[in-house]
N, C-alpha and C. Protein backbone atom coordinates (compact mmCIF):
# COMPACT_ATOMS: atom_id res chain seq x y z
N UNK A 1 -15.23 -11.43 -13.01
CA UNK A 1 -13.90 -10.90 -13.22
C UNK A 1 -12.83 -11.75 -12.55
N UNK A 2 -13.20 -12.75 -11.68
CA UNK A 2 -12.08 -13.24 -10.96
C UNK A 2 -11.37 -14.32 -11.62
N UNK A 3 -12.16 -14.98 -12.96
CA UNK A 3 -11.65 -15.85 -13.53
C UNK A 3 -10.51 -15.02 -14.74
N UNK A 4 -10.46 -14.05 -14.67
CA UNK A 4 -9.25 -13.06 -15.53
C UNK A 4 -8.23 -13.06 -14.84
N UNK A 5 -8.43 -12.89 -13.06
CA UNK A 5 -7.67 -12.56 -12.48
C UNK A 5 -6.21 -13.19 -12.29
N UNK A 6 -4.95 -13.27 -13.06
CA UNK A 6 -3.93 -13.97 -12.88
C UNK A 6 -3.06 -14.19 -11.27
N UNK A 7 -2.42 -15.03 -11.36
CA UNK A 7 -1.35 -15.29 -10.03
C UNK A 7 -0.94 -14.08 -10.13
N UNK A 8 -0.01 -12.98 -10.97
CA UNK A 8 0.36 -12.14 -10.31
C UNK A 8 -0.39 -11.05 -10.06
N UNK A 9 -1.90 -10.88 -10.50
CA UNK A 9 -2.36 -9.38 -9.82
C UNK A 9 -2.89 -10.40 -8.65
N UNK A 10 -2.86 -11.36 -7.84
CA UNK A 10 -3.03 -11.87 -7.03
C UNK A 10 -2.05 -11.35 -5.53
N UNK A 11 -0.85 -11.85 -6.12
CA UNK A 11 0.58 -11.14 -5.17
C UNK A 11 0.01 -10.23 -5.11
N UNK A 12 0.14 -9.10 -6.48
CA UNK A 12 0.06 -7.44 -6.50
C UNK A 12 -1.18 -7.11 -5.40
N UNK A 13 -1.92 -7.94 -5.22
CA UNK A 13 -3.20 -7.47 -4.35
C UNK A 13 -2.84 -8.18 -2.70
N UNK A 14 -2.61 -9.29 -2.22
CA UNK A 14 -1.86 -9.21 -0.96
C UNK A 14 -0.77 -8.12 -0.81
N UNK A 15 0.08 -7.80 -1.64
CA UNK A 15 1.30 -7.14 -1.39
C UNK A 15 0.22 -5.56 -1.06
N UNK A 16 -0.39 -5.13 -1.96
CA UNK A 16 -1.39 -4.03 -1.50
C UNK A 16 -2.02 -3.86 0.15
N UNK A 17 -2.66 -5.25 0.09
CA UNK A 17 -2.88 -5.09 1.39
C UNK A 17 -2.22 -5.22 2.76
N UNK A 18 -0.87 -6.28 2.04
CA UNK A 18 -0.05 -5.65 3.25
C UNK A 18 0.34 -4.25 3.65
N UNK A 19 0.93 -3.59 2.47
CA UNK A 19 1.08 -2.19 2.64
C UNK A 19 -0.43 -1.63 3.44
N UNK A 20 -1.35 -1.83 2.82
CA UNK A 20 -2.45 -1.48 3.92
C UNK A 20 -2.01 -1.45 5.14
N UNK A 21 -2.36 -2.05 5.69
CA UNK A 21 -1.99 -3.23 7.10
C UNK A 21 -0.46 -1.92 7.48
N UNK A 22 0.36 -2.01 6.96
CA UNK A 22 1.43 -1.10 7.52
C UNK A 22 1.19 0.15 7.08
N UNK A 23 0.76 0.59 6.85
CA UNK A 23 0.21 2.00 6.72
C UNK A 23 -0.81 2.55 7.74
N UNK A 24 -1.87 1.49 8.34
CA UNK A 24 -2.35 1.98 9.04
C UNK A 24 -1.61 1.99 10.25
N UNK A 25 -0.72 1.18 10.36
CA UNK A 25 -0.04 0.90 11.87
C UNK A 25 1.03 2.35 11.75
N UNK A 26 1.56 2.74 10.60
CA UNK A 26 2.26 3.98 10.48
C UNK A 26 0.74 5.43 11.04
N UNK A 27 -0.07 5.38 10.03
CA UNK A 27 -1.25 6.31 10.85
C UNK A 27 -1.18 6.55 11.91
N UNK A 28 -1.57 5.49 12.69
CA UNK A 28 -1.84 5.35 14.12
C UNK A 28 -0.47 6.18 15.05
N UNK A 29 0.32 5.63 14.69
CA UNK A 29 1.80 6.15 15.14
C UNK A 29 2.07 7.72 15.06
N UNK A 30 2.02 8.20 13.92
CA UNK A 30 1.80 9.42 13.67
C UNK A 30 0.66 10.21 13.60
N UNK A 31 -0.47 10.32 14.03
CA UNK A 31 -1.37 10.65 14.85
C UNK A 31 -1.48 10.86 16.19
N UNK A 32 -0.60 9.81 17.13
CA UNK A 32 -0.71 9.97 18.09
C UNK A 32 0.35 10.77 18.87
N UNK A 33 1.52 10.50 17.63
CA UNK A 33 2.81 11.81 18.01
C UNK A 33 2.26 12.90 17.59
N UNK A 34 1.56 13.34 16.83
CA UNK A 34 1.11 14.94 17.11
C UNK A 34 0.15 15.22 18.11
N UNK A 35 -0.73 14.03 18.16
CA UNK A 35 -1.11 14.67 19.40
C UNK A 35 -0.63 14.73 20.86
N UNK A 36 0.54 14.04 20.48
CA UNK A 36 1.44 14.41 21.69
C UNK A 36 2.44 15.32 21.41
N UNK A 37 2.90 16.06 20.22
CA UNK A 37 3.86 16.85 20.23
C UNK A 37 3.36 18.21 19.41
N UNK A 38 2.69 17.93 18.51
CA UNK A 38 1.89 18.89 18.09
C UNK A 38 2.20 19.34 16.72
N UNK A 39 3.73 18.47 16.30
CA UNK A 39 4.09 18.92 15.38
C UNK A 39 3.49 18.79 13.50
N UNK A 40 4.03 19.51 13.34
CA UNK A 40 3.13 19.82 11.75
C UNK A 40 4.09 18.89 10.76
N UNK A 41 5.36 18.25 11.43
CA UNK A 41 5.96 17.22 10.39
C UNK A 41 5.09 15.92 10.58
N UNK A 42 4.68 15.36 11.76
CA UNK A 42 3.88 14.19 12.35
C UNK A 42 2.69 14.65 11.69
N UNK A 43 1.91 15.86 11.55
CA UNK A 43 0.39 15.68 10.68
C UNK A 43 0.85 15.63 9.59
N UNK A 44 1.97 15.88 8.53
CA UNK A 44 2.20 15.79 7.08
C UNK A 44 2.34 14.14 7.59
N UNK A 45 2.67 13.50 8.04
CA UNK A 45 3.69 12.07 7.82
C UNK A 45 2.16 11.12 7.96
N UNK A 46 1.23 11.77 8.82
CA UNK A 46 0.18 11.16 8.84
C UNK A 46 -1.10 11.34 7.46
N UNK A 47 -1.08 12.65 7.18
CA UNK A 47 -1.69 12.91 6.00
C UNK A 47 -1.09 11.99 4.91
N UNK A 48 0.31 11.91 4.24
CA UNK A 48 0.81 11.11 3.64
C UNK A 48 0.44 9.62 3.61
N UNK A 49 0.08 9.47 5.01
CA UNK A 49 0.30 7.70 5.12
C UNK A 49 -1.55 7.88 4.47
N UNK A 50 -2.14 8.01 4.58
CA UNK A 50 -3.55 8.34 4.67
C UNK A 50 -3.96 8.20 3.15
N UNK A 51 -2.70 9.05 2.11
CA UNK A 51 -3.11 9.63 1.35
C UNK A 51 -2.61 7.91 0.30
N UNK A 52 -1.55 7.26 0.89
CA UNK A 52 -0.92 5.69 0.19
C UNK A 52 -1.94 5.11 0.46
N UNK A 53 -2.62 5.19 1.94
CA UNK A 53 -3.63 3.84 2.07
C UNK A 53 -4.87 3.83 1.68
N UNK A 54 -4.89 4.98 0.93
CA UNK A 54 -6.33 5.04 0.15
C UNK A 54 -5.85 4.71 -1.25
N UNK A 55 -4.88 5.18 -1.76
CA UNK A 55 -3.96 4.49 -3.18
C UNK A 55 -3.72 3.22 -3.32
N UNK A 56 -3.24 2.09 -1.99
CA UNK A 56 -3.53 0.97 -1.76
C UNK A 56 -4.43 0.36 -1.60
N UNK A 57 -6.18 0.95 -1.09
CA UNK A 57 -7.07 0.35 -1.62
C UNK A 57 -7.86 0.98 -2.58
N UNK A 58 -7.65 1.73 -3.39
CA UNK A 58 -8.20 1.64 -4.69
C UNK A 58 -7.73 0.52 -5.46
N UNK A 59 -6.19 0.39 -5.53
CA UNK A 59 -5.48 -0.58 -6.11
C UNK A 59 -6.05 -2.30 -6.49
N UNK A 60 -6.49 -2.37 -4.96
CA UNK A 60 -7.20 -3.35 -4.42
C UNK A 60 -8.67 -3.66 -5.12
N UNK A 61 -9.16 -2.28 -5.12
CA UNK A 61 -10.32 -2.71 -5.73
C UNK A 61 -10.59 -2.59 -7.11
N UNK A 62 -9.15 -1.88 -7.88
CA UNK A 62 -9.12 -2.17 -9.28
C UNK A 62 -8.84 -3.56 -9.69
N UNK A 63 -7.71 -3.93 -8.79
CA UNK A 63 -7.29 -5.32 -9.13
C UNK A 63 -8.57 -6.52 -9.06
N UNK A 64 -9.63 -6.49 -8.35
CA UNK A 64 -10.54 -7.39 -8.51
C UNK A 64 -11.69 -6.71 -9.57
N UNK A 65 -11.98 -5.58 -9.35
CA UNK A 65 -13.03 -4.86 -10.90
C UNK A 65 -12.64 -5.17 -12.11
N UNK A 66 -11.04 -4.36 -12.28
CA UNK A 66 -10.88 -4.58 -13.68
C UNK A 66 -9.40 -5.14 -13.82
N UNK A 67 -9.91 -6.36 -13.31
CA UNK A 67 -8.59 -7.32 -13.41
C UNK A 67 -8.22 -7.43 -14.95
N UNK A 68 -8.44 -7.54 -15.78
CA UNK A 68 -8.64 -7.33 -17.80
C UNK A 68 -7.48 -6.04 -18.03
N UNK A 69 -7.38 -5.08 -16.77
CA UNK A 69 -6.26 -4.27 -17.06
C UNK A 69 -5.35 -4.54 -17.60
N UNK A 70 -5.15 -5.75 -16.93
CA UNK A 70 -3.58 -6.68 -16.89
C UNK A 70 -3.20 -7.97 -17.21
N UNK A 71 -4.55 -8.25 -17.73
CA UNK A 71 -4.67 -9.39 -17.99
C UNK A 71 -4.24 -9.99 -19.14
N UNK A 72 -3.94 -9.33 -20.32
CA UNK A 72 -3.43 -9.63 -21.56
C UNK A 72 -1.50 -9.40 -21.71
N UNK A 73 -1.13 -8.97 -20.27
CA UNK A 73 0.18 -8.56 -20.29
C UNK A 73 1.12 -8.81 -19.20
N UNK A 74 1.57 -10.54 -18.67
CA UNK A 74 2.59 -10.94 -17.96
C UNK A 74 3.40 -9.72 -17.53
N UNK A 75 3.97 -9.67 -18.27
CA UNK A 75 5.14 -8.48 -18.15
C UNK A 75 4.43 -7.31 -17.09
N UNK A 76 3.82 -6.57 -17.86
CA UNK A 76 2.91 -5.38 -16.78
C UNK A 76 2.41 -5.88 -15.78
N UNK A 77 2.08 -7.24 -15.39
CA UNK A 77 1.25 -7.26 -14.11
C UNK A 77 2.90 -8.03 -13.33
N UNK A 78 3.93 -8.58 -13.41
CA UNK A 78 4.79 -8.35 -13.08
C UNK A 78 5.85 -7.37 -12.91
N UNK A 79 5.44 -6.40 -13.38
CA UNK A 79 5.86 -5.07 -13.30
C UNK A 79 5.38 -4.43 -12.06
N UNK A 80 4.06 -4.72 -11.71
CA UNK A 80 2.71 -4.53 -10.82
C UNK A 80 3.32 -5.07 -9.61
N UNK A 81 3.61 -6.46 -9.78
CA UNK A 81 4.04 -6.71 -8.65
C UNK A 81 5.36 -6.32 -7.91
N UNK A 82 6.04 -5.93 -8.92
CA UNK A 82 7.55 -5.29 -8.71
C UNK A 82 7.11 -4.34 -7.80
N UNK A 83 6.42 -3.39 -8.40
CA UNK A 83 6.55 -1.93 -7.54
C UNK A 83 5.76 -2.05 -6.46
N UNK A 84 4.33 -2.94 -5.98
CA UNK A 84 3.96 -3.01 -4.72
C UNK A 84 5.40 -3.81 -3.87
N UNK A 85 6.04 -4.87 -4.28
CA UNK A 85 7.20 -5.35 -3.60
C UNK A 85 8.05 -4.18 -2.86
N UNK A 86 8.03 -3.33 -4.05
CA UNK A 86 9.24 -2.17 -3.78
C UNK A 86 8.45 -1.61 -2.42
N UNK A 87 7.48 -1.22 -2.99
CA UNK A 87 6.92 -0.27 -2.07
C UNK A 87 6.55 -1.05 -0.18
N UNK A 88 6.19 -2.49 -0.63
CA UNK A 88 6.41 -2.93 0.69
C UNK A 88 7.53 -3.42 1.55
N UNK A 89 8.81 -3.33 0.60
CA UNK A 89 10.40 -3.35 1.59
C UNK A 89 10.20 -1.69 1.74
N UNK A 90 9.96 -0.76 1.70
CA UNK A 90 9.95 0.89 1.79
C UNK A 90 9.35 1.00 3.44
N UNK A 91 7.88 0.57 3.09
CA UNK A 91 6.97 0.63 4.25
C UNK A 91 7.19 -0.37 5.29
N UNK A 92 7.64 -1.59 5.35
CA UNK A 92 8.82 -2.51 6.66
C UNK A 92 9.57 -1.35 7.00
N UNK A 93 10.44 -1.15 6.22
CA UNK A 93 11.74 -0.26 6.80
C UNK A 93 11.60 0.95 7.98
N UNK A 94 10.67 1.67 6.77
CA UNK A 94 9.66 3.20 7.64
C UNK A 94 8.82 2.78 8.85
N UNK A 95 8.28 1.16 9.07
CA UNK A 95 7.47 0.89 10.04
C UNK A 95 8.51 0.73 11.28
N UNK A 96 9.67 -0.44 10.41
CA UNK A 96 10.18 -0.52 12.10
C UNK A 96 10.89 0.85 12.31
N UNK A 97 11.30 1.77 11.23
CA UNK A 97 12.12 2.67 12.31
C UNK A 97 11.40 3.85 13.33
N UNK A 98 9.63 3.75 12.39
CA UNK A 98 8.89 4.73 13.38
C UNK A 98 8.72 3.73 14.82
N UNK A 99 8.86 2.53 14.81
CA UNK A 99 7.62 2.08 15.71
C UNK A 99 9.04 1.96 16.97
N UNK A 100 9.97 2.12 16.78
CA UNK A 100 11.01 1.94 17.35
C UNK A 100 11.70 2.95 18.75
């Protein structure tokens, strides 16, 4: 499958795993504020992050399984990469202002 795999589900799959990568550092963060504060907004914010970074690696492991998704369609797998982009200026933003 990797010879299907184009340059952009390539991005689309670093950009995934960056969001990884900041998602868990968001986890960690909010996990450890409830267990220091106890609050039930810090376990939603952590459930949430939990619930992207398992969406980010499925992503991951569609993009190398069934790279053929996207493979017949520039447009859609630049589309692909659009919205992990989006989603990783989202998760910078949310990282530095939790970690802050």
């Amino acid at each position: 499958m990797a010879d299907t795999i184009g340059p952009w589900i390539l991005v689309a799959t670093a950009l995934s795993g960056a969001n990884a990568l900041l998602l868990a550092v968001l986890i960690i963060i909010w996990v450890d504020n409830y267990r220091t504060f106890g609050s039930e907004m810090t376990a939603g914010l952590a459930a949430f992050g939990g619930v992207m970074l398992l969406e980010n690696i499925v992503a991951i492991y569609f993009f190398f399984s069934s790279g053929m998704l996207y493979a017949n369609s520039p447009v859609v797998q630049q589309s692909v990469v659009t919205l992990r982009a989006l989603q990783t200026v989202a998760l910078v933003f949310l990282t530095y202002v939790t970690a802050k």
